[in-house]
ModelCIF file with pLDDT and N, C-alpha, C, O atoms, coordinates in Angstrom:
data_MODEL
#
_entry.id   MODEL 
#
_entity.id                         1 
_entity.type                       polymer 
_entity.pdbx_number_of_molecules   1 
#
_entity_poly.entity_id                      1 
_entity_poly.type                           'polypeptide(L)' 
_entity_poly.nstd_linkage                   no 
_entity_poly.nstd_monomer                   no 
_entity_poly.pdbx_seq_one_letter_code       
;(UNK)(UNK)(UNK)(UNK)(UNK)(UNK)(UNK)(UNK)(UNK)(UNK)(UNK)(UNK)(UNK)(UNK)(UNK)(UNK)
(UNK)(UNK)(UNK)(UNK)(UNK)(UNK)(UNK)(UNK)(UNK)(UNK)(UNK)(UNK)(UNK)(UNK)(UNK)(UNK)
(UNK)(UNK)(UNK)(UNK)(UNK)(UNK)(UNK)(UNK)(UNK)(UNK)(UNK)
;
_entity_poly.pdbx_seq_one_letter_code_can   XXXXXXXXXXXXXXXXXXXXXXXXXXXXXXXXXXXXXXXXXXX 
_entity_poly.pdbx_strand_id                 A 
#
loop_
_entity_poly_seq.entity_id 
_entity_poly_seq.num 
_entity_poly_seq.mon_id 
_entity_poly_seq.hetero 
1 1  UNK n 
1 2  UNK n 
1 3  UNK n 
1 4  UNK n 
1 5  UNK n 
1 6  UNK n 
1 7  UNK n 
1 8  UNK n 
1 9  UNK n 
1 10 UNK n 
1 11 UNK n 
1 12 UNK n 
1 13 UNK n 
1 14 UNK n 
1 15 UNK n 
1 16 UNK n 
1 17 UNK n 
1 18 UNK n 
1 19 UNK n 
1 20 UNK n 
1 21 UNK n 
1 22 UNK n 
1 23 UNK n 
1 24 UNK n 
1 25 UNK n 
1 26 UNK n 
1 27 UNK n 
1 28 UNK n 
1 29 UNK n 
1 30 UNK n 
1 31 UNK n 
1 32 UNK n 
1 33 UNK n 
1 34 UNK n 
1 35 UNK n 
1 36 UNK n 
1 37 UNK n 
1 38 UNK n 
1 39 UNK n 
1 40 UNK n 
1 41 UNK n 
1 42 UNK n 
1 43 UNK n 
#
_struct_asym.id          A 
_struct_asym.entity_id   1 
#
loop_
_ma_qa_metric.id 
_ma_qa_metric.mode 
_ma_qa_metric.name 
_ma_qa_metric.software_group_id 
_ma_qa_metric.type 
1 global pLDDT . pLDDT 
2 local  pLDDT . pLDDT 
#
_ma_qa_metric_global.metric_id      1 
_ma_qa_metric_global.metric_value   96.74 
_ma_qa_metric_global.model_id       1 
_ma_qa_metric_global.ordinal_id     1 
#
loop_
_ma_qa_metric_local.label_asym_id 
_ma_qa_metric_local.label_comp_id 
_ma_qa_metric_local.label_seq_id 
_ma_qa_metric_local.metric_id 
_ma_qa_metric_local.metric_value 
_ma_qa_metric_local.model_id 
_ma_qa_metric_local.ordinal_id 
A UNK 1  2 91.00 1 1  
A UNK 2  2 93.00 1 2  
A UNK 3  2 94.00 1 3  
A UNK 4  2 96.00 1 4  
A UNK 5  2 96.00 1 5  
A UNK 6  2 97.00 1 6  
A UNK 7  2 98.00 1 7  
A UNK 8  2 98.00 1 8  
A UNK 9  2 98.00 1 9  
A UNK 10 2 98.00 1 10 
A UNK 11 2 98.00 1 11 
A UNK 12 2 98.00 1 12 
A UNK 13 2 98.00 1 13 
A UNK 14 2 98.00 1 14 
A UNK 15 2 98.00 1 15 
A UNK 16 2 98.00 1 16 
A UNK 17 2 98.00 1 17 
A UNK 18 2 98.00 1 18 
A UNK 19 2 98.00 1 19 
A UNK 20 2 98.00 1 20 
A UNK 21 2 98.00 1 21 
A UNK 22 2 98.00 1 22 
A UNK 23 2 98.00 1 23 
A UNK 24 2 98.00 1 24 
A UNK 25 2 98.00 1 25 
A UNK 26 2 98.00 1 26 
A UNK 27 2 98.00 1 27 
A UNK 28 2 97.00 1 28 
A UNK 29 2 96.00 1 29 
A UNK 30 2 95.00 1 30 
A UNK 31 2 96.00 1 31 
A UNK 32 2 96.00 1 32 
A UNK 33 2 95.00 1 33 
A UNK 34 2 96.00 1 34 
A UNK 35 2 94.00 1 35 
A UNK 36 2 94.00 1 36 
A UNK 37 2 94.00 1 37 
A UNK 38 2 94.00 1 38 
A UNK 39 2 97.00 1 39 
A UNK 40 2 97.00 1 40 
A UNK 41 2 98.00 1 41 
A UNK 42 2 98.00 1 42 
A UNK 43 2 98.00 1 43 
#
loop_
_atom_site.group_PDB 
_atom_site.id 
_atom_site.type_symbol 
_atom_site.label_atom_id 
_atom_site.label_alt_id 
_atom_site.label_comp_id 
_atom_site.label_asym_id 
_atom_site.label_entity_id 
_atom_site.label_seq_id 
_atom_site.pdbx_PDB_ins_code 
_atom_site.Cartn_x 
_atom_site.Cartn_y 
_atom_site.Cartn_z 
_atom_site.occupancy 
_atom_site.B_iso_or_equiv 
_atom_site.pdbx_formal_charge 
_atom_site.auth_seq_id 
_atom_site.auth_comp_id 
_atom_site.auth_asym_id 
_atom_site.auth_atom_id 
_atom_site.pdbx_PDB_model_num 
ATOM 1   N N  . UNK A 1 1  ? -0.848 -10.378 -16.183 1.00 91.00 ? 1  UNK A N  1 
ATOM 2   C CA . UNK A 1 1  ? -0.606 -9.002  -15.734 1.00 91.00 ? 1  UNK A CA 1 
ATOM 3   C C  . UNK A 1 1  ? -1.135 -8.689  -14.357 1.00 91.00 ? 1  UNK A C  1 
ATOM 4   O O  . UNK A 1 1  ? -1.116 -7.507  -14.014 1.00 91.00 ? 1  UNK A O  1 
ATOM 5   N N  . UNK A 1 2  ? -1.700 -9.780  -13.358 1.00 93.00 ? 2  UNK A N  1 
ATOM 6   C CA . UNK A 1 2  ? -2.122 -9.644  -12.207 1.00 93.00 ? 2  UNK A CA 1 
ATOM 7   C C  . UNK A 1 2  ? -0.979 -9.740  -11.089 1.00 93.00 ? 2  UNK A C  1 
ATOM 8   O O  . UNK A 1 2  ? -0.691 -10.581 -10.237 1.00 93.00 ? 2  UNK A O  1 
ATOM 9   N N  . UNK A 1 3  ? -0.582 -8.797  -11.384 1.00 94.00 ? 3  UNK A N  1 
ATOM 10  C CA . UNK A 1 3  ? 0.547  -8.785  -10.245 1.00 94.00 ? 3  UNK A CA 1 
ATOM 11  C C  . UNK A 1 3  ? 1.273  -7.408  -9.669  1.00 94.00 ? 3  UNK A C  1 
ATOM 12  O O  . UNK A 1 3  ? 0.838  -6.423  -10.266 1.00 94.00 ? 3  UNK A O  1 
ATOM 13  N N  . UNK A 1 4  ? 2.062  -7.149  -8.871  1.00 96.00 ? 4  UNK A N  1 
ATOM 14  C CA . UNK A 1 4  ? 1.908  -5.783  -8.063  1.00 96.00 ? 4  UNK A CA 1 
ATOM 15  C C  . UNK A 1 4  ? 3.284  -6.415  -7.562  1.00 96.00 ? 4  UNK A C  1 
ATOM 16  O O  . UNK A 1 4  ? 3.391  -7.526  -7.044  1.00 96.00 ? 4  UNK A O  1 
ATOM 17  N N  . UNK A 1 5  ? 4.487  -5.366  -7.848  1.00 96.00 ? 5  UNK A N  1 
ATOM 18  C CA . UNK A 1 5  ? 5.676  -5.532  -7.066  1.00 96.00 ? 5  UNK A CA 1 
ATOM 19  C C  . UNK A 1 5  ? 6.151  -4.203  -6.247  1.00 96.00 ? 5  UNK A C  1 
ATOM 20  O O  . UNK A 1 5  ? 5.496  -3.204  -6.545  1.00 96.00 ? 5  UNK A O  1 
ATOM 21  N N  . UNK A 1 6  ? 6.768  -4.086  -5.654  1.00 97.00 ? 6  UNK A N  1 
ATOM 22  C CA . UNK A 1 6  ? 7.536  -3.017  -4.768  1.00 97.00 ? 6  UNK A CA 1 
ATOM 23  C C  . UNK A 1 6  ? 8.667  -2.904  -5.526  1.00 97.00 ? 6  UNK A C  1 
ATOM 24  O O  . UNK A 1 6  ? 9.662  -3.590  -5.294  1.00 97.00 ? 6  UNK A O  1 
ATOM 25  N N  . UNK A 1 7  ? 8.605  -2.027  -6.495  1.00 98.00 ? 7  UNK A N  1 
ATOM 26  C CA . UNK A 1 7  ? 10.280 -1.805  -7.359  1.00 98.00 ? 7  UNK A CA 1 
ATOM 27  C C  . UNK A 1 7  ? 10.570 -0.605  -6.006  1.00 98.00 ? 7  UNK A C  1 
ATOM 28  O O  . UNK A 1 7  ? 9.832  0.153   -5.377  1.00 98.00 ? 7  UNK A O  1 
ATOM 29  N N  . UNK A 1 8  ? 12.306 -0.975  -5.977  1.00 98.00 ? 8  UNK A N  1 
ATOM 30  C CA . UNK A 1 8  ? 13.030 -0.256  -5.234  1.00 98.00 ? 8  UNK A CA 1 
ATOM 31  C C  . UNK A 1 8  ? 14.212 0.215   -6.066  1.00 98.00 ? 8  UNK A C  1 
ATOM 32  O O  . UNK A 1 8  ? 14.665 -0.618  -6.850  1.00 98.00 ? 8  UNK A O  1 
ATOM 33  N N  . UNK A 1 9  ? 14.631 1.088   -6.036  1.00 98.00 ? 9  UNK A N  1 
ATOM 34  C CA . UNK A 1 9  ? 15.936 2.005   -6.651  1.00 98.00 ? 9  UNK A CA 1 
ATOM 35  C C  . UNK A 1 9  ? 17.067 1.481   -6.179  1.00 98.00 ? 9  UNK A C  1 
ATOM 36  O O  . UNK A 1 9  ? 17.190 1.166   -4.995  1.00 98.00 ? 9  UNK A O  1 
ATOM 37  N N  . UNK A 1 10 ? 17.786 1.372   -6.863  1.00 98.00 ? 10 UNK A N  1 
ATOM 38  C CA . UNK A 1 10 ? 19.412 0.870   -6.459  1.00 98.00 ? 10 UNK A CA 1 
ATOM 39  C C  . UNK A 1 10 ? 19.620 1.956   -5.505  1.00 98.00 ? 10 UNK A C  1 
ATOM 40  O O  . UNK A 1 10 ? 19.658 1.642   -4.316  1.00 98.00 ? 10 UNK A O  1 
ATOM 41  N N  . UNK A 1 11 ? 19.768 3.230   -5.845  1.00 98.00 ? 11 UNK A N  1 
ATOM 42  C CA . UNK A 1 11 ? 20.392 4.072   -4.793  1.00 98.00 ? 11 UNK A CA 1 
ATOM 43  C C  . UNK A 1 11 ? 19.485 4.056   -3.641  1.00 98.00 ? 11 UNK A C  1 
ATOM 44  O O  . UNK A 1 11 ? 19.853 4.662   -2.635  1.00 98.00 ? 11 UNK A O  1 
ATOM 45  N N  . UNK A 1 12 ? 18.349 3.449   -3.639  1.00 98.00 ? 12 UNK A N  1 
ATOM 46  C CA . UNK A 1 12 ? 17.614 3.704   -1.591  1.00 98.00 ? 12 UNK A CA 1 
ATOM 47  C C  . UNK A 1 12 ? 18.698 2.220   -1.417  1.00 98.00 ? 12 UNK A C  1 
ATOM 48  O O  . UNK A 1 12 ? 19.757 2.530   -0.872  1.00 98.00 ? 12 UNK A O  1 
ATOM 49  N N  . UNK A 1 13 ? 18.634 1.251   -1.652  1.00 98.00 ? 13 UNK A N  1 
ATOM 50  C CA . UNK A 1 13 ? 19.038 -0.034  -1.349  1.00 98.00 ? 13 UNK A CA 1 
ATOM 51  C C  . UNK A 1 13 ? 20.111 -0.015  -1.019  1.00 98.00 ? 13 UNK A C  1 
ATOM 52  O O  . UNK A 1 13 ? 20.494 -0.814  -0.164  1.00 98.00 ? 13 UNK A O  1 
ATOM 53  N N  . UNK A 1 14 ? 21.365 1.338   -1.848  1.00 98.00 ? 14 UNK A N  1 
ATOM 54  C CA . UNK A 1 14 ? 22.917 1.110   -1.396  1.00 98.00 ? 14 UNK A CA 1 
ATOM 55  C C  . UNK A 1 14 ? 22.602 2.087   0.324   1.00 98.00 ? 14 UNK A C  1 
ATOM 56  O O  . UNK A 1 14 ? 23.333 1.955   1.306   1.00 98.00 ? 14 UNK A O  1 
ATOM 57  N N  . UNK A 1 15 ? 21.169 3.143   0.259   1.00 98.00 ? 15 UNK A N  1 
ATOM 58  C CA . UNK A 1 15 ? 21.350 3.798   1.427   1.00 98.00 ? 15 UNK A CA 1 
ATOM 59  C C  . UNK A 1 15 ? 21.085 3.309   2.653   1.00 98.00 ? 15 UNK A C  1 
ATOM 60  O O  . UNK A 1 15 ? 21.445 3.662   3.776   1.00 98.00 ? 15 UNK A O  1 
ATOM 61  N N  . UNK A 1 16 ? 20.285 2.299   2.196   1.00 98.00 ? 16 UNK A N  1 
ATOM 62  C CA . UNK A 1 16 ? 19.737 1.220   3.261   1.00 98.00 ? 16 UNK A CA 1 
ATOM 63  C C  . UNK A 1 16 ? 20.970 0.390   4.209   1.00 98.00 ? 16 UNK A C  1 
ATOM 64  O O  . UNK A 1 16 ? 21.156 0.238   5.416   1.00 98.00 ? 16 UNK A O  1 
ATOM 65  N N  . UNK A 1 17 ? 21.735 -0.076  2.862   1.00 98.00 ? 17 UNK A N  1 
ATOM 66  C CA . UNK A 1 17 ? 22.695 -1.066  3.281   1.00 98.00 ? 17 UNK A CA 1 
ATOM 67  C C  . UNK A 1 17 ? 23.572 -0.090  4.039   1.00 98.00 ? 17 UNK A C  1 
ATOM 68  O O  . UNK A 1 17 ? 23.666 -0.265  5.254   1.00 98.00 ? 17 UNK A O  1 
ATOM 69  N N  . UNK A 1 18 ? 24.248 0.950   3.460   1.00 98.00 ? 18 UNK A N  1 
ATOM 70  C CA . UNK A 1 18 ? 25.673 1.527   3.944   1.00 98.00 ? 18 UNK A CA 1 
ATOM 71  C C  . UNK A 1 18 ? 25.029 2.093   5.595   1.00 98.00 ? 18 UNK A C  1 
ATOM 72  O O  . UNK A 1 18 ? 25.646 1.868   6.636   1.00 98.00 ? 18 UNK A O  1 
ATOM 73  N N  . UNK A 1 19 ? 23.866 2.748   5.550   1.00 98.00 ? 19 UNK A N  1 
ATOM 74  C CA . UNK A 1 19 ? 23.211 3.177   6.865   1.00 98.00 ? 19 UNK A CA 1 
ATOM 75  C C  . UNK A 1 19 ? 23.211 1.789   7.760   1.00 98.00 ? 19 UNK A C  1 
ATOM 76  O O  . UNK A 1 19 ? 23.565 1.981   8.923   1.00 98.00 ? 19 UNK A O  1 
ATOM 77  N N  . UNK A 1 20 ? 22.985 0.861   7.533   1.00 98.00 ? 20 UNK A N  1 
ATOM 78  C CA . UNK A 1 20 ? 22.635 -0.357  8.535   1.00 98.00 ? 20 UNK A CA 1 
ATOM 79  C C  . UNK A 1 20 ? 24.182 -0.879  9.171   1.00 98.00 ? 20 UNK A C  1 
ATOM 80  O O  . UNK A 1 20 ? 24.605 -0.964  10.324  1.00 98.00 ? 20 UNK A O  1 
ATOM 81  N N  . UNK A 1 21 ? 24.872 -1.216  7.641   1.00 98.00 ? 21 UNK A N  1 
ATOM 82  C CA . UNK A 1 21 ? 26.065 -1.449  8.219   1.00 98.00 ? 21 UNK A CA 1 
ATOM 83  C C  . UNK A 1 21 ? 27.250 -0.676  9.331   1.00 98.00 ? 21 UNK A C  1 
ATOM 84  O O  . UNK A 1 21 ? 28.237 -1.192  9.858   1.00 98.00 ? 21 UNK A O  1 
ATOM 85  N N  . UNK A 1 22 ? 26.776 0.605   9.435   1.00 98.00 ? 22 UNK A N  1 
ATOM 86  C CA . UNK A 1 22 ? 27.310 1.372   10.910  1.00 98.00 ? 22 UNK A CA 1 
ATOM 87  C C  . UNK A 1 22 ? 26.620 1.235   11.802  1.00 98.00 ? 22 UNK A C  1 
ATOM 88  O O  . UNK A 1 22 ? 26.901 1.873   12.817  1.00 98.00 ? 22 UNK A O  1 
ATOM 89  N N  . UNK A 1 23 ? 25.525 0.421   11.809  1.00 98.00 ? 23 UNK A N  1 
ATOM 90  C CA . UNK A 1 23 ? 24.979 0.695   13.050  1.00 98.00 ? 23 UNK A CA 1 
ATOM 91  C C  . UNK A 1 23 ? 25.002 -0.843  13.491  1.00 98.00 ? 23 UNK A C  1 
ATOM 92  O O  . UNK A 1 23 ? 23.876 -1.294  13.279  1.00 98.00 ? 23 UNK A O  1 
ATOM 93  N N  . UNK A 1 24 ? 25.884 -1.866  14.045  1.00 98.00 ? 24 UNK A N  1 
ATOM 94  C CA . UNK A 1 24 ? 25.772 -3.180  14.478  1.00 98.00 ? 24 UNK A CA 1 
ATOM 95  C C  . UNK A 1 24 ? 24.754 -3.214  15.094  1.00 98.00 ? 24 UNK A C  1 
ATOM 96  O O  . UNK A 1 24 ? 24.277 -2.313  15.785  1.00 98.00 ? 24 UNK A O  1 
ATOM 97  N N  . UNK A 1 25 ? 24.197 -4.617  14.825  1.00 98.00 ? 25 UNK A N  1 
ATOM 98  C CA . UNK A 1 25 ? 22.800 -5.263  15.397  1.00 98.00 ? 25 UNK A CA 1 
ATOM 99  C C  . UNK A 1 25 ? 23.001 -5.320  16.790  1.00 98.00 ? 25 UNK A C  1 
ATOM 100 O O  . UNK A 1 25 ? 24.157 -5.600  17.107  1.00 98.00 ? 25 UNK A O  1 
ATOM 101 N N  . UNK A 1 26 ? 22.237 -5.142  17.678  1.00 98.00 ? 26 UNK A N  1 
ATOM 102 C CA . UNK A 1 26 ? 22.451 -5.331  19.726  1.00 98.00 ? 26 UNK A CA 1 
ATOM 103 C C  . UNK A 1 26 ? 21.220 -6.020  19.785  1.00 98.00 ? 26 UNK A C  1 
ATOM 104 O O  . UNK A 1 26 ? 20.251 -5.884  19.037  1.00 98.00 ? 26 UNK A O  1 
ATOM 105 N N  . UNK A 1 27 ? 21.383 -6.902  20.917  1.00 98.00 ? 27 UNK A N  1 
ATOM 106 C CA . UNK A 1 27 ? 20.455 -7.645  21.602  1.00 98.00 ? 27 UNK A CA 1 
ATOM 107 C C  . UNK A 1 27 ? 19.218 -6.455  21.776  1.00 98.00 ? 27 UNK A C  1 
ATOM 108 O O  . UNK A 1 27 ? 19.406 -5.238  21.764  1.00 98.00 ? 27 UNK A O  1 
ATOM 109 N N  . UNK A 1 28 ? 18.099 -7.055  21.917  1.00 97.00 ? 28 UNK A N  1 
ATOM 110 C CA . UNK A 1 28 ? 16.620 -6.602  21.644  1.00 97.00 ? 28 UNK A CA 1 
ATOM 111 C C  . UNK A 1 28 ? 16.349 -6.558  23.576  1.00 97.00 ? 28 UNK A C  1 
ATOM 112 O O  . UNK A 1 28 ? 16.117 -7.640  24.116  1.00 97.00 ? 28 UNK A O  1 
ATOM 113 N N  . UNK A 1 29 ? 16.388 -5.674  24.179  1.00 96.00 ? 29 UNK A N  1 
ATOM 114 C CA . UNK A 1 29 ? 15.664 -6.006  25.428  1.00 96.00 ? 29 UNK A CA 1 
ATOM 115 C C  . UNK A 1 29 ? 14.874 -6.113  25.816  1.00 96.00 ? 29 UNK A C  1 
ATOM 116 O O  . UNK A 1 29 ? 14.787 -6.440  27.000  1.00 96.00 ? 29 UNK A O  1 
ATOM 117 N N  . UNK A 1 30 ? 13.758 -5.884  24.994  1.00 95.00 ? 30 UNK A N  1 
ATOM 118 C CA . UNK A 1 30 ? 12.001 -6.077  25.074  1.00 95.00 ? 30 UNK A CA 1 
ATOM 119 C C  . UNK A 1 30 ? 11.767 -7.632  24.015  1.00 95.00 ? 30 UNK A C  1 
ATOM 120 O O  . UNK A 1 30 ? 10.823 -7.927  23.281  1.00 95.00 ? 30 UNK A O  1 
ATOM 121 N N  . UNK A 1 31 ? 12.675 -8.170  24.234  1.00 96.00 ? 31 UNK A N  1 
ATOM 122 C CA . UNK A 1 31 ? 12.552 -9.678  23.256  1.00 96.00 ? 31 UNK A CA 1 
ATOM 123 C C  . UNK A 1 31 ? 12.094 -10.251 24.017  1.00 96.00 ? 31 UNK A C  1 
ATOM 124 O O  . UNK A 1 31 ? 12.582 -10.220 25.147  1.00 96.00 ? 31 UNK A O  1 
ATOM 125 N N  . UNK A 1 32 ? 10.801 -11.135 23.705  1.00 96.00 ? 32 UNK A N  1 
ATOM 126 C CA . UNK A 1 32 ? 9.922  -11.666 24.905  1.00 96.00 ? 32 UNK A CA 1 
ATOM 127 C C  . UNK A 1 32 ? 10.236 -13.392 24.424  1.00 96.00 ? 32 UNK A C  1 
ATOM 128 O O  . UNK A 1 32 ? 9.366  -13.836 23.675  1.00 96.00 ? 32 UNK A O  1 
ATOM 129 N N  . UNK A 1 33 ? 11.096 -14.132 24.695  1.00 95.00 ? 33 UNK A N  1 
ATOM 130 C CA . UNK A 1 33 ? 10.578 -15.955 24.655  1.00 95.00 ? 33 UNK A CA 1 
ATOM 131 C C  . UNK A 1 33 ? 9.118  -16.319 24.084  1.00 95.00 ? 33 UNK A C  1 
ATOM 132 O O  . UNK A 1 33 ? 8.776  -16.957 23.089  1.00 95.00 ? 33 UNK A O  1 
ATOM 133 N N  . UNK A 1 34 ? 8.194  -15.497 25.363  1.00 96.00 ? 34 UNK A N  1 
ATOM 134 C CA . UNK A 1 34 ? 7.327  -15.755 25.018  1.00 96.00 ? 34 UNK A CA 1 
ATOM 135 C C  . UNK A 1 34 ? 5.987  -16.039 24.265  1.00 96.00 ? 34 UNK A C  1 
ATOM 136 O O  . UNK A 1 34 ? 5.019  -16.800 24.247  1.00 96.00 ? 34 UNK A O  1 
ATOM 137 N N  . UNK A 1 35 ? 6.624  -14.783 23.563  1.00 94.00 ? 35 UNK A N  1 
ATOM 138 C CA . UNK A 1 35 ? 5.667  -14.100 22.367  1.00 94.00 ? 35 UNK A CA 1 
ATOM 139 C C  . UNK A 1 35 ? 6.888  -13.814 21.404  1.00 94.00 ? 35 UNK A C  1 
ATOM 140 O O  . UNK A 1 35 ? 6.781  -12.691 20.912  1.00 94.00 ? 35 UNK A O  1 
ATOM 141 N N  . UNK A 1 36 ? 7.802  -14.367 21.067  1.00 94.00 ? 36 UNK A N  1 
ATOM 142 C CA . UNK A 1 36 ? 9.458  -13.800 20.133  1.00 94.00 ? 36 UNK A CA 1 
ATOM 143 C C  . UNK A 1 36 ? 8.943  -13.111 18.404  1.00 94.00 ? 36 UNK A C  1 
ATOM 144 O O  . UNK A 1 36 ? 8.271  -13.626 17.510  1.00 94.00 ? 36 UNK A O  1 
ATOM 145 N N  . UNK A 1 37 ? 9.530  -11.945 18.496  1.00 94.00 ? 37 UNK A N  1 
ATOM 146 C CA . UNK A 1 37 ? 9.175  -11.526 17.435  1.00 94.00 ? 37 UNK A CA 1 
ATOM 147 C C  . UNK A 1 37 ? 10.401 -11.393 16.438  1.00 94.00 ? 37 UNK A C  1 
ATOM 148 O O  . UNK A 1 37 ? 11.423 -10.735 16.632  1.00 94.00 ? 37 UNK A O  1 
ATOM 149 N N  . UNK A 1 38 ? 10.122 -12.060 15.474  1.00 94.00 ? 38 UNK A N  1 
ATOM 150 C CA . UNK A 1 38 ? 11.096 -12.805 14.330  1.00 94.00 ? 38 UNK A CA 1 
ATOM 151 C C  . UNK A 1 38 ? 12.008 -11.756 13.619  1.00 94.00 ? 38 UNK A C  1 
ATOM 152 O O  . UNK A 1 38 ? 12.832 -11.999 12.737  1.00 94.00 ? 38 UNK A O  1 
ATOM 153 N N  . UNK A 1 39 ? 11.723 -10.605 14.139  1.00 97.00 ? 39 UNK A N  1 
ATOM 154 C CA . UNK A 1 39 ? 13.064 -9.336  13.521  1.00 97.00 ? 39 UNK A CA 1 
ATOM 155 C C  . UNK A 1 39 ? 14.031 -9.123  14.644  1.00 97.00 ? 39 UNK A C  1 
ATOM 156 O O  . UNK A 1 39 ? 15.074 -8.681  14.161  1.00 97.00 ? 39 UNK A O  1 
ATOM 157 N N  . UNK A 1 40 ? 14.106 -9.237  15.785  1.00 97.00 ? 40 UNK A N  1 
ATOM 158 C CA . UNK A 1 40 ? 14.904 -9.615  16.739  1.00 97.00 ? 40 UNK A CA 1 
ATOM 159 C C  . UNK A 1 40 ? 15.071 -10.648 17.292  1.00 97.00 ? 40 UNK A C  1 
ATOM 160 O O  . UNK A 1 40 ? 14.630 -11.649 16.727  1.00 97.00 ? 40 UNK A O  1 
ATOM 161 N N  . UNK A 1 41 ? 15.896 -10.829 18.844  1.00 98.00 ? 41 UNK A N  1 
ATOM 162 C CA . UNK A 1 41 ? 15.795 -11.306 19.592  1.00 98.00 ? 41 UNK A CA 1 
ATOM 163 C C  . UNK A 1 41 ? 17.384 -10.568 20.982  1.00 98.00 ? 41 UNK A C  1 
ATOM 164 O O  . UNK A 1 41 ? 17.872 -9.443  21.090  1.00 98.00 ? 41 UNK A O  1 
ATOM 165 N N  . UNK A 1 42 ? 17.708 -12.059 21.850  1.00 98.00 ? 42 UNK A N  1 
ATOM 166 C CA . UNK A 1 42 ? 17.915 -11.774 22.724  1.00 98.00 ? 42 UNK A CA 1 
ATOM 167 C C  . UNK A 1 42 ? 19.338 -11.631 22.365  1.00 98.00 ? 42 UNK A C  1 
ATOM 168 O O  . UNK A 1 42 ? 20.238 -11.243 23.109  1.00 98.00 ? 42 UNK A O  1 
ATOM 169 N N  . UNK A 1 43 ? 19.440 -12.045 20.959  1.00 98.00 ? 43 UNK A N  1 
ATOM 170 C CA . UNK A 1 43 ? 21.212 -12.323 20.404  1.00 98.00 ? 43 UNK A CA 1 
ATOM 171 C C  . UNK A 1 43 ? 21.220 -11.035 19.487  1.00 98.00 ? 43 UNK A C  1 
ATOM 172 O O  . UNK A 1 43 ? 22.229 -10.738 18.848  1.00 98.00 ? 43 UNK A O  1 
#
């Protein structure tokens, strides 16, 4: 019983999805090579 989950609701998850899917992904312009942070990038 040592355990701890994040239950999420079907309906945030369909609001999540249908909200994301109008908004297409765009290149990140503060995406650094150097330091790249793994939820964006330059694509």
């Amino acid at each position: 019983g040592k355990m701890e989950r994040d239950f999420t609701y079907i309906d945030d998850v369909v609001e999540g999805c249908v909200r994301v899917l109008a908004r297409p992904a765009t290149p990140d312009p503060a995406w650094d090579p150097a330091a790249p942070d793994a939820a964006s990038s330059s694509a």
